[in-house]
C-alpha atoms as a PDB file:
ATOM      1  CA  UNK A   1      15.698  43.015 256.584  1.00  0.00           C
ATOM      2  CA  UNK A   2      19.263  44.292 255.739  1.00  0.00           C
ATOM      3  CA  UNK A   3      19.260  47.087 252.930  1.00  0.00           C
ATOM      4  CA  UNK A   4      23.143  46.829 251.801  1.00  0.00           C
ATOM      5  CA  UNK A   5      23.545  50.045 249.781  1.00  0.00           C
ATOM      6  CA  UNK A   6      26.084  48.797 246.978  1.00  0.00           C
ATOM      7  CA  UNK A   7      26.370  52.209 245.394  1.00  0.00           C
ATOM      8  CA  UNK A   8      30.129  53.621 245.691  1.00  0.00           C
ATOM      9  CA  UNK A   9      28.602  56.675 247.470  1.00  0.00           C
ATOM     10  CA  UNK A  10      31.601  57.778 249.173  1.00  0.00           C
ATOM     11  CA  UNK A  11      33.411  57.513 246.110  1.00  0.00           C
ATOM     12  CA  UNK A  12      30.608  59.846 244.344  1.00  0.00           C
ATOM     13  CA  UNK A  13      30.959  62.672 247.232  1.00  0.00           C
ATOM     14  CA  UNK A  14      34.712  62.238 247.027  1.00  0.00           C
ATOM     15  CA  UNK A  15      34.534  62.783 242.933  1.00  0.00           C
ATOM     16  CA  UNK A  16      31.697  65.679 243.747  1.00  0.00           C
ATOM     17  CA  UNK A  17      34.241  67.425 245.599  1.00  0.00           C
ATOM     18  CA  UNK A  18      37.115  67.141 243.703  1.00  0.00           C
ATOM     19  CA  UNK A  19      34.986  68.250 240.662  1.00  0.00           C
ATOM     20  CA  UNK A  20      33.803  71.162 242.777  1.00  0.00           C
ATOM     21  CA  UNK A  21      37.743  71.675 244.239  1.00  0.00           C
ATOM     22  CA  UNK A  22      38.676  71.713 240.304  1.00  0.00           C
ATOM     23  CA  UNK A  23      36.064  73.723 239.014  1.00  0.00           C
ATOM     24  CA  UNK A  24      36.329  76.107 241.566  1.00  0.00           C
ATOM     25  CA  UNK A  25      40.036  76.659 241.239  1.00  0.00           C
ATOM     26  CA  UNK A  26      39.625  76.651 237.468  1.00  0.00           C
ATOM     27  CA  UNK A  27      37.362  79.354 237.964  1.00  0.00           C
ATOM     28  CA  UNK A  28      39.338  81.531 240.448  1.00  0.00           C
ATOM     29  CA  UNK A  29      41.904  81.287 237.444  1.00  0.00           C
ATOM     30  CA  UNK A  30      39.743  82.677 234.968  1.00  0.00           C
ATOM     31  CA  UNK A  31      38.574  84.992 237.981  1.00  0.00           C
ATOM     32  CA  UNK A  32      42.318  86.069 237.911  1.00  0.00           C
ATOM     33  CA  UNK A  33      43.051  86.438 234.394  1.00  0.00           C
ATOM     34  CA  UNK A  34      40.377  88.714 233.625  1.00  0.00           C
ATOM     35  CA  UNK A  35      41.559  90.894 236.294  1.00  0.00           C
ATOM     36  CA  UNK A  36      44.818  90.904 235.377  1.00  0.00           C
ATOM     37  CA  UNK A  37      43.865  91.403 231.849  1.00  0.00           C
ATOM     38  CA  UNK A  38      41.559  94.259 232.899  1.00  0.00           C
ATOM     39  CA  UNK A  39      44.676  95.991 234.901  1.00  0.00           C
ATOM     40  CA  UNK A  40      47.320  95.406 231.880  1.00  0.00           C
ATOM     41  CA  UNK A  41      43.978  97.212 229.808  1.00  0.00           C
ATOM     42  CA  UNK A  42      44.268  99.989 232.567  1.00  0.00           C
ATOM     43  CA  UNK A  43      48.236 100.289 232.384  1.00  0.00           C
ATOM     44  CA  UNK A  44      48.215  99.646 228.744  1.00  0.00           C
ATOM     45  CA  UNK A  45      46.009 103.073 228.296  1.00  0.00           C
ATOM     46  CA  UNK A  46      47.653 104.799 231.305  1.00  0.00           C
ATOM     47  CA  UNK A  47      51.191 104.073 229.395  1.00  0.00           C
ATOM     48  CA  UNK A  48      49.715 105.293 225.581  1.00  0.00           C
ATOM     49  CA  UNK A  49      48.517 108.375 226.965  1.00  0.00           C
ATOM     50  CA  UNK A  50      51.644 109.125 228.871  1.00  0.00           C
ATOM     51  CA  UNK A  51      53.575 108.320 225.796  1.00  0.00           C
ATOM     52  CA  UNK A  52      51.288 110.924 224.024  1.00  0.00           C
ATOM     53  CA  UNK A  53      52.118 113.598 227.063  1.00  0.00           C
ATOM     54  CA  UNK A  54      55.321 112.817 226.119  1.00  0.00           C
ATOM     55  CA  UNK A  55      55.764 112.962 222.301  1.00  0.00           C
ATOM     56  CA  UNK A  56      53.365 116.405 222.855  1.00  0.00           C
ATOM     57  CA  UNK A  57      55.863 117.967 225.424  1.00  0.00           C
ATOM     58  CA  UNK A  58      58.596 116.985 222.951  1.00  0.00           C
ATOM     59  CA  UNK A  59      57.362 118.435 220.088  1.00  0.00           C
ATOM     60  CA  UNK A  60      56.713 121.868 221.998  1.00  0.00           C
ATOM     61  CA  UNK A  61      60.291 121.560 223.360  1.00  0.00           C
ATOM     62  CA  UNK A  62      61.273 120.909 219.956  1.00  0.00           C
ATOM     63  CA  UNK A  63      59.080 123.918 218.674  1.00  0.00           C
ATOM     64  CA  UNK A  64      60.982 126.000 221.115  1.00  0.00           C
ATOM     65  CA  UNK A  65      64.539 124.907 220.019  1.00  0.00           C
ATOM     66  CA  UNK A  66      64.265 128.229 217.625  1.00  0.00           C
ATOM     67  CA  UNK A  67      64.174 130.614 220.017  1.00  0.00           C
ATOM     68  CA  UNK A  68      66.246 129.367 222.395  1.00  0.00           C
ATOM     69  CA  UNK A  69      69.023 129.076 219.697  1.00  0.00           C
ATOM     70  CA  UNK A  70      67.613 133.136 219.366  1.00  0.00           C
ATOM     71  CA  UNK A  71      68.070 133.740 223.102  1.00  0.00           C
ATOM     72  CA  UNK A  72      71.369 132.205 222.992  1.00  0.00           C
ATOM     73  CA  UNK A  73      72.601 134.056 219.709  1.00  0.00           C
ATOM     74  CA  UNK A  74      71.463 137.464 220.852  1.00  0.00           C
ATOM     75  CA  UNK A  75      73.329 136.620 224.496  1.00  0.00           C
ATOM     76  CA  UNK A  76      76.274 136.110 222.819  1.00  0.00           C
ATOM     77  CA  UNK A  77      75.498 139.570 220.262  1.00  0.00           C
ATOM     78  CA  UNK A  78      75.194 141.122 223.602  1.00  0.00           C
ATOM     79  CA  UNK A  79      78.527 140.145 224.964  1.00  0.00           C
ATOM     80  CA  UNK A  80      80.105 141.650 221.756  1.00  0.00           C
ATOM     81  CA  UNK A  81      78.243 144.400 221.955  1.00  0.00           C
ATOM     82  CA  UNK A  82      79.285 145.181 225.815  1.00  0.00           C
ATOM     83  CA  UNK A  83      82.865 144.203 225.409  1.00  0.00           C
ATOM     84  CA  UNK A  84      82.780 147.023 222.224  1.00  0.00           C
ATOM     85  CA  UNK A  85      81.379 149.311 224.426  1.00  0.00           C
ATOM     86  CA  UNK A  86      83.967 149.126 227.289  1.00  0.00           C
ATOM     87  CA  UNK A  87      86.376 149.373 224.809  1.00  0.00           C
ATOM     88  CA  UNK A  88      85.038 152.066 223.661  1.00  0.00           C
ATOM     89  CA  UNK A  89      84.711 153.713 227.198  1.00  0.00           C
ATOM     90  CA  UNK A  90      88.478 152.582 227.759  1.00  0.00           C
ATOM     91  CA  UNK A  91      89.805 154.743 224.925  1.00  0.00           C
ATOM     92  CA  UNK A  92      87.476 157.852 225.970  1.00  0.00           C
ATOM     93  CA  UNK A  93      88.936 158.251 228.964  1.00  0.00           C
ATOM     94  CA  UNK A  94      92.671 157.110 227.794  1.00  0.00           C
ATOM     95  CA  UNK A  95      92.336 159.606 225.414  1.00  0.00           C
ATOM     96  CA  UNK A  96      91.027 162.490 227.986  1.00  0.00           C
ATOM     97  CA  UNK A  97      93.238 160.971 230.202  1.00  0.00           C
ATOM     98  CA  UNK A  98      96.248 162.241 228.078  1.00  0.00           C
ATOM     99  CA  UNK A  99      94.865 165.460 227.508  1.00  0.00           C
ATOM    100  CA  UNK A 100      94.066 166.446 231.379  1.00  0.00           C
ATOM    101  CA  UNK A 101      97.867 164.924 232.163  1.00  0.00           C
ATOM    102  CA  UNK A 102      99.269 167.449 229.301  1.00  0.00           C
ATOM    103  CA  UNK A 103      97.415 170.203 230.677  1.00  0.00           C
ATOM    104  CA  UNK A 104      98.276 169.318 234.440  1.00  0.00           C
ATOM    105  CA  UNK A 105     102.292 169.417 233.377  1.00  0.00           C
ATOM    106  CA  UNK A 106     101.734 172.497 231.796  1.00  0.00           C
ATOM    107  CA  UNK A 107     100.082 174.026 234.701  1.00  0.00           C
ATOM    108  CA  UNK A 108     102.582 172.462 237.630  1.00  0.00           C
ATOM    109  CA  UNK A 109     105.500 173.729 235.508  1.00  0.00           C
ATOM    110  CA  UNK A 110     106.730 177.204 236.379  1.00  0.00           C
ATOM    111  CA  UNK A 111     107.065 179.664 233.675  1.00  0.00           C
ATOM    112  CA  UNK A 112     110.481 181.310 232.781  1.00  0.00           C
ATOM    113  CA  UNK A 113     112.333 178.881 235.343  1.00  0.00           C
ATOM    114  CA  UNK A 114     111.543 175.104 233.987  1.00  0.00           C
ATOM    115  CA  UNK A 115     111.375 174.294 230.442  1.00  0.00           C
ATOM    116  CA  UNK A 116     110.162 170.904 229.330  1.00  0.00           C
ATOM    117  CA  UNK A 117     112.247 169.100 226.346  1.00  0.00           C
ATOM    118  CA  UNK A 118     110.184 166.206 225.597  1.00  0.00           C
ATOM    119  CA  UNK A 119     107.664 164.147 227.755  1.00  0.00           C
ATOM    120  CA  UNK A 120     106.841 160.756 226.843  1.00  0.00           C
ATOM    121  CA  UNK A 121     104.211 158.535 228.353  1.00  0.00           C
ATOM    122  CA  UNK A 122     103.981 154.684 228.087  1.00  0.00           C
ATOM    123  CA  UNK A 123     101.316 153.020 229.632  1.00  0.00           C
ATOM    124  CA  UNK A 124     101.163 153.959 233.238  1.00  0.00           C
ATOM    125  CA  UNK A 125     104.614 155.764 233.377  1.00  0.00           C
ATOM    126  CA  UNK A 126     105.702 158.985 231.712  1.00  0.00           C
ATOM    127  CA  UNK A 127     109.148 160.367 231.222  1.00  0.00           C
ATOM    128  CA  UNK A 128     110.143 164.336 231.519  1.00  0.00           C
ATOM    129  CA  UNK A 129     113.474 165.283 230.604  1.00  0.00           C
ATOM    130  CA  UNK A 130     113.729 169.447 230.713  1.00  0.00           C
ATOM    131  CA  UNK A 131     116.478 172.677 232.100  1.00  0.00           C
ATOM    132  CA  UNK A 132     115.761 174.512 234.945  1.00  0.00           C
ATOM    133  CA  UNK A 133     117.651 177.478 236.485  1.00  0.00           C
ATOM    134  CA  UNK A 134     118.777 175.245 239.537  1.00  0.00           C
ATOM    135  CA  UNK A 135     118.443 172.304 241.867  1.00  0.00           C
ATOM    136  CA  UNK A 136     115.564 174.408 244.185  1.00  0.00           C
ATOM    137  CA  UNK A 137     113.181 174.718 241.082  1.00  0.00           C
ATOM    138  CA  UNK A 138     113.612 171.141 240.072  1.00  0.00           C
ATOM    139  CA  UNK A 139     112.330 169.717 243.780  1.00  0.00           C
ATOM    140  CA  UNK A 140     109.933 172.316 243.866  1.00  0.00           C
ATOM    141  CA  UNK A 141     108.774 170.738 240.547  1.00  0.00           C
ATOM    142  CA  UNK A 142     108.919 167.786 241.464  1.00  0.00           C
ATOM    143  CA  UNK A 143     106.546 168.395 244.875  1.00  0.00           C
ATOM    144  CA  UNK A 144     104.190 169.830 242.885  1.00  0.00           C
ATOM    145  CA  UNK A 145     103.717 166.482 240.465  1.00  0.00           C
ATOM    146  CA  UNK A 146     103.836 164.475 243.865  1.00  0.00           C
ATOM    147  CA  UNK A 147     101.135 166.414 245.080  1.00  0.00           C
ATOM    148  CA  UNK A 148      99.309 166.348 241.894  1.00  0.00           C
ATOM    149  CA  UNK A 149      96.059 163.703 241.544  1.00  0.00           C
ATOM    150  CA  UNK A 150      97.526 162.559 238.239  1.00  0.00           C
ATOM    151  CA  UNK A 151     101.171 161.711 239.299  1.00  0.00           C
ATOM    152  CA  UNK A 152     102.553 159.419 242.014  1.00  0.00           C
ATOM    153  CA  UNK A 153     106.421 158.071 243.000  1.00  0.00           C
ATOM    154  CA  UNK A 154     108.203 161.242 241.149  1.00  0.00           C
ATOM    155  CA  UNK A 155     111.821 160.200 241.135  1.00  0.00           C
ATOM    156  CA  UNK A 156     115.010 162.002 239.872  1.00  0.00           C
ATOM    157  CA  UNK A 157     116.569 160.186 237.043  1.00  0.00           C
ATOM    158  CA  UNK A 158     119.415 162.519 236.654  1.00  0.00           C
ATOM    159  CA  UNK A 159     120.324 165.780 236.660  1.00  0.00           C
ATOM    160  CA  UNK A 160     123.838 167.439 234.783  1.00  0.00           C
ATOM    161  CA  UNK A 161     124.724 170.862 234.141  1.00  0.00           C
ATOM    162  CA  UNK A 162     124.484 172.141 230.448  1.00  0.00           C
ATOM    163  CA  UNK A 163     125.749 175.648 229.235  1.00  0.00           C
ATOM    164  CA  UNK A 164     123.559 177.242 226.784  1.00  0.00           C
ATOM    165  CA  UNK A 165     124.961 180.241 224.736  1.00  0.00           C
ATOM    166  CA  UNK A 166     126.133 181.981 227.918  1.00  0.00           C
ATOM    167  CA  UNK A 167     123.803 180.765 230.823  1.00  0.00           C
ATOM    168  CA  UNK A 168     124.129 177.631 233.057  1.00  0.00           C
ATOM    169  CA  UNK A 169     120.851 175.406 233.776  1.00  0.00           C
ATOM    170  CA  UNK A 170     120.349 172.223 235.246  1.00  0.00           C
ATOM    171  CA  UNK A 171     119.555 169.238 232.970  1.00  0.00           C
ATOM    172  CA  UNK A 172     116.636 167.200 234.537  1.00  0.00           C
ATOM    173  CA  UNK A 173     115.255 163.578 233.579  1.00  0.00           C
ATOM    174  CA  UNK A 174     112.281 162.790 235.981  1.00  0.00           C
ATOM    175  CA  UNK A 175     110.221 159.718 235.449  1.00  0.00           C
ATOM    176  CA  UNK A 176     106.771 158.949 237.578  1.00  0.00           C
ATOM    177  CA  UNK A 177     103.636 157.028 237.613  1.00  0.00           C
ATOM    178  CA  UNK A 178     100.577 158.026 236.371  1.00  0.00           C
ATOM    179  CA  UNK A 179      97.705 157.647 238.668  1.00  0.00           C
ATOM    180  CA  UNK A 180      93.903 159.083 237.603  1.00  0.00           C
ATOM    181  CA  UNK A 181      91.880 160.110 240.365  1.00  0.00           C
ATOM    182  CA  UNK A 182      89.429 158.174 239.401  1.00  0.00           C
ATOM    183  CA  UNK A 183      91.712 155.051 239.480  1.00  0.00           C
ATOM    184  CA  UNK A 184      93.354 156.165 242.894  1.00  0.00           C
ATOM    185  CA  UNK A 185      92.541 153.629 246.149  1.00  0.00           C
ATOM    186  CA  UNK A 186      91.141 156.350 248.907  1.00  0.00           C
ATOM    187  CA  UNK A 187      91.252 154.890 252.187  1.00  0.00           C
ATOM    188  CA  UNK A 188      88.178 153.498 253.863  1.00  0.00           C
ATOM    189  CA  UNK A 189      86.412 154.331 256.985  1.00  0.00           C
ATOM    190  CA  UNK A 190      86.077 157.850 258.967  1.00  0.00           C
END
């Protein structure tokens, strides 16, 4: 006898394994979303707590703003304070700079044969205007403020004769630069 098997079975296994093909990818999917909702979990916490390193950091920067606005005030109280005292330094030596170039004329210029009339100074020049008994005494003069520490590029202005009561002197005007010797350029090497 012939059994003839009438049951779609090949349509059964081909359903089984579609259900199984579905079910399968339907739960890979789920597979997947949980994962991926368990990493955007991870990143979502990773993210707040960086944004909370981040609002911390910028409220100590912000806590800091105070003295750096300090620093930078006292920098700038500093600067004042430095420029004053150069000043200050400036017109201490300007000022004993005057007196040591008084006191060098006086000492360079030869009693009873050079007299001094007036002696002005502006800036780094100065002005001598003065009798002398002759020529000799007034380029022996001026040597000496060449050769001086306080005086360079002496150079005769003029020079007349004047009669006074019954005597004849030489009329001078001599005008040179002032050089400190602190100031002066001394040349390298040796």
């Amino acid at each position: 006898m012939i059994t003839i098997n009438l049951l779609p079975v090949k349509q059964i296994q081909r359903r089984l394994k579609a259900r199984n093909t579905v079910i399968t990818f339907v739960a890979s999917l789920v597979a997947l979303f949980v994962v991926l909702g368990g990493v955007a979990v991870v990143q979502q916490g990773r993210a707040d707590r960086l944004k909370a390193t981040i609002a911390a950091l910028q409220a100590e920067k912000d806590s800091y703003k105070s003295t750096l606005a300090e620093i930078e005030k006292l920098k700038k109280d500093r600067e004042v304070l430095e420029k004053k005292l150069s000043v200050i330094a400036k017109l201490r030596s300007d000022s004993q700079l005057t007196v040591r170039l008084l006191d060098e004329v006086a000492n360079l210029t030869p009693p009873n044969k050079l007299w001094l009339i007036s002696l002005g100074q502006q800036g780094g020049k100065m002005a001598l205007q003065g009798m002398a008994l002759d020529d000799a005494i007034i380029a022996r003069y001026m040597e000496a403020l060449a050769a001086s520490d306080y005086f360079a590029d002496v150079e005769l202005v003029n020079t007349s004769q004047q009669v006074v009561g019954t005597q004849k002197f030489k009329a001078f005007s001599l005008n040179c630069n002032i050089t400190p010797p602190e100031k002066k350029s001394t040349p390298s090497g040796g």
